[in-house]
PDB file of N, CA and C in Angstrom:
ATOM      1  N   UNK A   1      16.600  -0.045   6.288  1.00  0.00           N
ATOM      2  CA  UNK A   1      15.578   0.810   6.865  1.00  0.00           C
ATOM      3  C   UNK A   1      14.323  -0.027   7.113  1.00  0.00           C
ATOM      4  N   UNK A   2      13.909  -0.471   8.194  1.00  0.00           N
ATOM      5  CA  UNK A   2      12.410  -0.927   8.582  1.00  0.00           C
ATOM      6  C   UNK A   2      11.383  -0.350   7.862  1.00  0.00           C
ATOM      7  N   UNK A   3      10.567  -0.892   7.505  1.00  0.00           N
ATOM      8  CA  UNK A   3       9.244  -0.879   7.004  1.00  0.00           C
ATOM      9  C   UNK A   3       8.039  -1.200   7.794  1.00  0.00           C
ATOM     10  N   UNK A   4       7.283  -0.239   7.928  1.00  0.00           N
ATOM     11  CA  UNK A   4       6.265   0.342   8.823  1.00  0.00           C
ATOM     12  C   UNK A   4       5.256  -0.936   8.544  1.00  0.00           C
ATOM     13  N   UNK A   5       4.496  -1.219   9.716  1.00  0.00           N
ATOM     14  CA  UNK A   5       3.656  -2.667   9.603  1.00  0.00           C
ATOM     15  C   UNK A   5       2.409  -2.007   8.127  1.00  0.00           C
ATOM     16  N   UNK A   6       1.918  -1.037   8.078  1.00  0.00           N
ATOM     17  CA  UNK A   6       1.028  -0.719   7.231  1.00  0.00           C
ATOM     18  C   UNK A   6       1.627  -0.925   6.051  1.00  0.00           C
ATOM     19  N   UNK A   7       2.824  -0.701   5.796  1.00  0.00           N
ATOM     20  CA  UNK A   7       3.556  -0.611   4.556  1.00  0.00           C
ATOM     21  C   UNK A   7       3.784  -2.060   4.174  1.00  0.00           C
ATOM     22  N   UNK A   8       3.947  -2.839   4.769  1.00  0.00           N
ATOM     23  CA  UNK A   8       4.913  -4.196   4.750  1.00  0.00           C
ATOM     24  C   UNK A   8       3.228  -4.655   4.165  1.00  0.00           C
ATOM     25  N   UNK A   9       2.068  -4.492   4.842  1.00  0.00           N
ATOM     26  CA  UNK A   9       0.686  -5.248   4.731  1.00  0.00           C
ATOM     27  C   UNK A   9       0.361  -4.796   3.455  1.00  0.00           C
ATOM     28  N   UNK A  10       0.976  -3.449   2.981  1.00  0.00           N
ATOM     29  CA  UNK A  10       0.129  -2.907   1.725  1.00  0.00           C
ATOM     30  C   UNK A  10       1.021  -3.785   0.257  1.00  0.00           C
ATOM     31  N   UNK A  11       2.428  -4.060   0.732  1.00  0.00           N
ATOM     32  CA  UNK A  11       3.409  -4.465  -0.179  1.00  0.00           C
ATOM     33  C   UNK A  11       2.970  -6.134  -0.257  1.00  0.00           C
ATOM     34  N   UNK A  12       2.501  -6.612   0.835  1.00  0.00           N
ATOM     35  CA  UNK A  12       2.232  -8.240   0.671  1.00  0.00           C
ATOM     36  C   UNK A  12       1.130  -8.412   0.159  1.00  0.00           C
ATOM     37  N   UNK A  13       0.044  -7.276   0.052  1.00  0.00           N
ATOM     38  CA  UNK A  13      -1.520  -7.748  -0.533  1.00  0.00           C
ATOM     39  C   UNK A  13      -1.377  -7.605  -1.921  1.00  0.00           C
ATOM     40  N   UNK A  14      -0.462  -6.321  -1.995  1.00  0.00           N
ATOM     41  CA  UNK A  14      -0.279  -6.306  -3.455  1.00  0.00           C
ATOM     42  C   UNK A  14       0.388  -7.248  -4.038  1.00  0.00           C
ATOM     43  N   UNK A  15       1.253  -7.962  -4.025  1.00  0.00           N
ATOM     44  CA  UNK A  15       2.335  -9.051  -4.326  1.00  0.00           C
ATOM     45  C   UNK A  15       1.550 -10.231  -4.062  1.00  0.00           C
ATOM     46  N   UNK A  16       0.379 -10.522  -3.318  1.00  0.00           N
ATOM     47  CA  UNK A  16      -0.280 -12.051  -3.459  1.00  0.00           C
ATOM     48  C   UNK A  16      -1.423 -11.654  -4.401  1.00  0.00           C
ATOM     49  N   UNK A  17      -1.727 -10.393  -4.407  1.00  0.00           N
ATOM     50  CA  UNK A  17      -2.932 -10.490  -5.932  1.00  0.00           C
ATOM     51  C   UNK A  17      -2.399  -9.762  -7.260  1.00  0.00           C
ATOM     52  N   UNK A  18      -0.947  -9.518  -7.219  1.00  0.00           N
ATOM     53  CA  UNK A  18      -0.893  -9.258  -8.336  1.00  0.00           C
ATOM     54  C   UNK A  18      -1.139  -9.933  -9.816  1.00  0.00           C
ATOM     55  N   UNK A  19      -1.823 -11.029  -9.909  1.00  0.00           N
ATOM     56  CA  UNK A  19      -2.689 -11.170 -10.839  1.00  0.00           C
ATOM     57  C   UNK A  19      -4.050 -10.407 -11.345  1.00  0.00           C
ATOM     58  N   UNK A  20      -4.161  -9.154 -10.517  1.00  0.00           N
ATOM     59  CA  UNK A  20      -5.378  -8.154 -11.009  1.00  0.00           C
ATOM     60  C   UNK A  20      -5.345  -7.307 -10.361  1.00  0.00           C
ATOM     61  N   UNK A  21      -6.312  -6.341 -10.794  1.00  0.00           N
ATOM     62  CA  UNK A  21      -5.830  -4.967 -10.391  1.00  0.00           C
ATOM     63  C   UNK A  21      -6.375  -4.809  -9.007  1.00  0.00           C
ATOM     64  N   UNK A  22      -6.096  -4.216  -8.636  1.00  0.00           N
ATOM     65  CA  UNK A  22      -6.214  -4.262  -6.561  1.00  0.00           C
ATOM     66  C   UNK A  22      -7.109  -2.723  -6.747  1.00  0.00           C
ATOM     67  N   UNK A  23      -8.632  -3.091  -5.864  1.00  0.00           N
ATOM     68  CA  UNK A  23      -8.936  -1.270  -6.077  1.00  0.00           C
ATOM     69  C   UNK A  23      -8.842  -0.753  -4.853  1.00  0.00           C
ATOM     70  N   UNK A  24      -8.948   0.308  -4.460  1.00  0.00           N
ATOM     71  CA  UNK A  24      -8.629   1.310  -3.752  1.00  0.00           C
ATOM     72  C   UNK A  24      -9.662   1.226  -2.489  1.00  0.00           C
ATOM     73  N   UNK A  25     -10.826   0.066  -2.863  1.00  0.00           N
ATOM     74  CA  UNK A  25     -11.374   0.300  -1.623  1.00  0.00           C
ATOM     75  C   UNK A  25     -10.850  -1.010  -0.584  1.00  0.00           C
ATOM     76  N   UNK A  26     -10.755  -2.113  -1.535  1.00  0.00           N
ATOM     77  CA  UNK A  26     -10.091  -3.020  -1.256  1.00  0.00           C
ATOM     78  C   UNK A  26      -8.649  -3.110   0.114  1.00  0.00           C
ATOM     79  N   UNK A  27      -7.496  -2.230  -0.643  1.00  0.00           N
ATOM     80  CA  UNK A  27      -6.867  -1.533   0.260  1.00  0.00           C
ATOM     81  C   UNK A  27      -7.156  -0.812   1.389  1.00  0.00           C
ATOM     82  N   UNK A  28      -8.281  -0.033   1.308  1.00  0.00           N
ATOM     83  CA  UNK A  28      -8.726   0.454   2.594  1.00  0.00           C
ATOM     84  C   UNK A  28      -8.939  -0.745   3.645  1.00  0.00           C
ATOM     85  N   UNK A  29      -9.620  -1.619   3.199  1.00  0.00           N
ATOM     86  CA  UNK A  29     -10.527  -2.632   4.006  1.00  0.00           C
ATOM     87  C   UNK A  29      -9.683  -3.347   4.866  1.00  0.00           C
ATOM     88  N   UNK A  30      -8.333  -3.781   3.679  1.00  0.00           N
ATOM     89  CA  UNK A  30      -7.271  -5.180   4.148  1.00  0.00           C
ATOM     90  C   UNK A  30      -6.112  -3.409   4.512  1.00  0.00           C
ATOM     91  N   UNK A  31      -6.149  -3.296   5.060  1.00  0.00           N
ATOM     92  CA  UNK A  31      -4.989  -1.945   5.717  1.00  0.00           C
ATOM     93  C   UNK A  31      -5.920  -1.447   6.638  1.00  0.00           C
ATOM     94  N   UNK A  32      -6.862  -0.769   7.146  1.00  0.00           N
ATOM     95  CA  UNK A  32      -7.395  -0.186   7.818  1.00  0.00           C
ATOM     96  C   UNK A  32      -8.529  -0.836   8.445  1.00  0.00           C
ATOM     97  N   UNK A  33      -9.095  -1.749   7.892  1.00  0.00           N
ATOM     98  CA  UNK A  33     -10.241  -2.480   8.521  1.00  0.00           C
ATOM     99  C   UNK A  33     -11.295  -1.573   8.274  1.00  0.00           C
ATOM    100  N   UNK A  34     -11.778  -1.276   9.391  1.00  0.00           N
ATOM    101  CA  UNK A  34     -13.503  -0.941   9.634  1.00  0.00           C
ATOM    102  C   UNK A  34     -13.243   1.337   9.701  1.00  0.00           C
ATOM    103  N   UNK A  35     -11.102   1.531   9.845  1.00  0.00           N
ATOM    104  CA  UNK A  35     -11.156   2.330  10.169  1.00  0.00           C
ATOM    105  C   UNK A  35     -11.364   3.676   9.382  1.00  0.00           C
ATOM    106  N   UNK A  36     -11.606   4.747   9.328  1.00  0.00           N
ATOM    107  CA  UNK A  36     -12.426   5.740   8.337  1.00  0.00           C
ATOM    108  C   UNK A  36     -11.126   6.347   8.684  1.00  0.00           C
ATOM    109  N   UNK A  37     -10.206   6.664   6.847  1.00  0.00           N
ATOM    110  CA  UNK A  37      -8.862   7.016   6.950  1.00  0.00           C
ATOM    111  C   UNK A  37      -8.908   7.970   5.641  1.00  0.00           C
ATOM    112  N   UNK A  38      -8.126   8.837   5.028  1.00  0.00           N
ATOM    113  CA  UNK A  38      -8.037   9.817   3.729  1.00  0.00           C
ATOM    114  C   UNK A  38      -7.443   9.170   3.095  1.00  0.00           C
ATOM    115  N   UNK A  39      -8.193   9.962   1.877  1.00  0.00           N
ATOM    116  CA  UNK A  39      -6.885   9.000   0.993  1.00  0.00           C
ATOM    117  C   UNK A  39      -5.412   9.724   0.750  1.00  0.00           C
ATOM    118  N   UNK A  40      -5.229  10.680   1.516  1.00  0.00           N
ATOM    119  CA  UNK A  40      -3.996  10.730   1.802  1.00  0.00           C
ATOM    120  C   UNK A  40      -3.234   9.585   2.557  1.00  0.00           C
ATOM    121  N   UNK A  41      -3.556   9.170   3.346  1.00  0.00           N
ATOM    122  CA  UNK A  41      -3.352   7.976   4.241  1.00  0.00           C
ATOM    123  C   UNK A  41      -2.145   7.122   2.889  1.00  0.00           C
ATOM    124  N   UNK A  42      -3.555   6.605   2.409  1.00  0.00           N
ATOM    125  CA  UNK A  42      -3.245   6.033   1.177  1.00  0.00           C
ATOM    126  C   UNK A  42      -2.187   6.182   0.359  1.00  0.00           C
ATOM    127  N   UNK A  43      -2.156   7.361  -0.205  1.00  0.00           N
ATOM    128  CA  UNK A  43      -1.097   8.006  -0.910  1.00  0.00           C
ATOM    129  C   UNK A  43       0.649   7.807  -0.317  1.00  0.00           C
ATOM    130  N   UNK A  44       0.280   8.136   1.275  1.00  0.00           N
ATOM    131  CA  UNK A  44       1.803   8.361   1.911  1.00  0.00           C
ATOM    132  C   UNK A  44       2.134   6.856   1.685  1.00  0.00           C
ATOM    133  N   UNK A  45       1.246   5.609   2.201  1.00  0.00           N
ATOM    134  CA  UNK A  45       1.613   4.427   2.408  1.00  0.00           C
ATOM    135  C   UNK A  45       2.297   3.745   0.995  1.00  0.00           C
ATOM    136  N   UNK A  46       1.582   4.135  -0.414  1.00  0.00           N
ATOM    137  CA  UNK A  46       2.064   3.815  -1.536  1.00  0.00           C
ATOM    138  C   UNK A  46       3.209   4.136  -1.527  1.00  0.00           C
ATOM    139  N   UNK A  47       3.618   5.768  -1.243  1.00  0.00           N
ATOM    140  CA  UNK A  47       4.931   6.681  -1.372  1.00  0.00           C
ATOM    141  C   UNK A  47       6.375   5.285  -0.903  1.00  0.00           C
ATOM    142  N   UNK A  48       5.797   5.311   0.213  1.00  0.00           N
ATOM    143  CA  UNK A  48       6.676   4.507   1.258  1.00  0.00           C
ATOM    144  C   UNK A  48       6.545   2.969   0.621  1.00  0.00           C
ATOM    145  N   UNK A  49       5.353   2.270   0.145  1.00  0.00           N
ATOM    146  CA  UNK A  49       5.716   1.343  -0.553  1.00  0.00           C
ATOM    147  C   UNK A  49       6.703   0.965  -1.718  1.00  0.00           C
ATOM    148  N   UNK A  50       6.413   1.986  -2.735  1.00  0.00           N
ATOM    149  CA  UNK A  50       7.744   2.495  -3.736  1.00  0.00           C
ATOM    150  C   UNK A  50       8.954   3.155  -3.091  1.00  0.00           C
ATOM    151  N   UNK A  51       9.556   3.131  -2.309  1.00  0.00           N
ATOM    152  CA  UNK A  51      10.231   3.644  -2.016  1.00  0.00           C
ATOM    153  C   UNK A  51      10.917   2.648  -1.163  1.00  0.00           C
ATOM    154  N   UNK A  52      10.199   1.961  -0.542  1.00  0.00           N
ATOM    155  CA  UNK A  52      10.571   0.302  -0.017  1.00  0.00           C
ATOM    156  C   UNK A  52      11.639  -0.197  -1.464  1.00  0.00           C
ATOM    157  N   UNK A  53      10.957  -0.297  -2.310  1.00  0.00           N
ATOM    158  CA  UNK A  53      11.044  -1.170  -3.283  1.00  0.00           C
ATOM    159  C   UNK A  53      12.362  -0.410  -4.298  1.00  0.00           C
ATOM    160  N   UNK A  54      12.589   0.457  -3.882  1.00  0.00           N
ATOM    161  CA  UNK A  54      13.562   1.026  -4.842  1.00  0.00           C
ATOM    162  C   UNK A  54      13.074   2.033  -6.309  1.00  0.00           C
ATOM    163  N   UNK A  55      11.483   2.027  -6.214  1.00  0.00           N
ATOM    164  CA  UNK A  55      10.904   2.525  -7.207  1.00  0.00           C
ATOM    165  C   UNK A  55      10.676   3.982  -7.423  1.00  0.00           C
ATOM    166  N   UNK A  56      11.907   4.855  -7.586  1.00  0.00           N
ATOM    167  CA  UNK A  56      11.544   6.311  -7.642  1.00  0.00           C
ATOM    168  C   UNK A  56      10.479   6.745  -8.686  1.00  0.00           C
ATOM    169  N   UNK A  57       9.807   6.138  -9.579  1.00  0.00           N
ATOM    170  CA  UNK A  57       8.256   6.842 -10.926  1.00  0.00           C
ATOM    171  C   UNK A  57       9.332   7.113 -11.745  1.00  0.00           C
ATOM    172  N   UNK A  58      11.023   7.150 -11.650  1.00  0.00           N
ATOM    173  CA  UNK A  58      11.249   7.584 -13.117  1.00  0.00           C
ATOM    174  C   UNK A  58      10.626   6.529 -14.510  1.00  0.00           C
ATOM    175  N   UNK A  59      10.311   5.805 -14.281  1.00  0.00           N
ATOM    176  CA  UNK A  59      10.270   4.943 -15.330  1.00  0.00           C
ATOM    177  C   UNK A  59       8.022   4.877 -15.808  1.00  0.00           C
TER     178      UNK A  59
END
């Protein structure tokens, strides 16, 4: 299943700084740029990031 360019950008920022915690505005900035988005936005793109990854939250 392809992975949406937002998704693929949110999965590689996280994976080159996972040495610390990544905040939420951060993500906005490097995913959306300059653009004024919800944090639903946010939410779906994580969904789809875990879900990339095989990560259903049972754990």
């Amino acid at each position: 299943m392809p992975t949406e360019p937002q998704v693929f950008a949110l999965l590689r920022h996280l994976i080159e700084n996972r040495d610390r915690v990544v905040s939420r505005d951060e993500i906005f900035e490097v995913i959306w740029k300059d653009r004024i988005v919800s944090d639903a936005a946010l939410s779906s793109r994580i969904k789809a990031a875990r879900a990339a990854i095989g990560d259903d939250g049972s754990r």
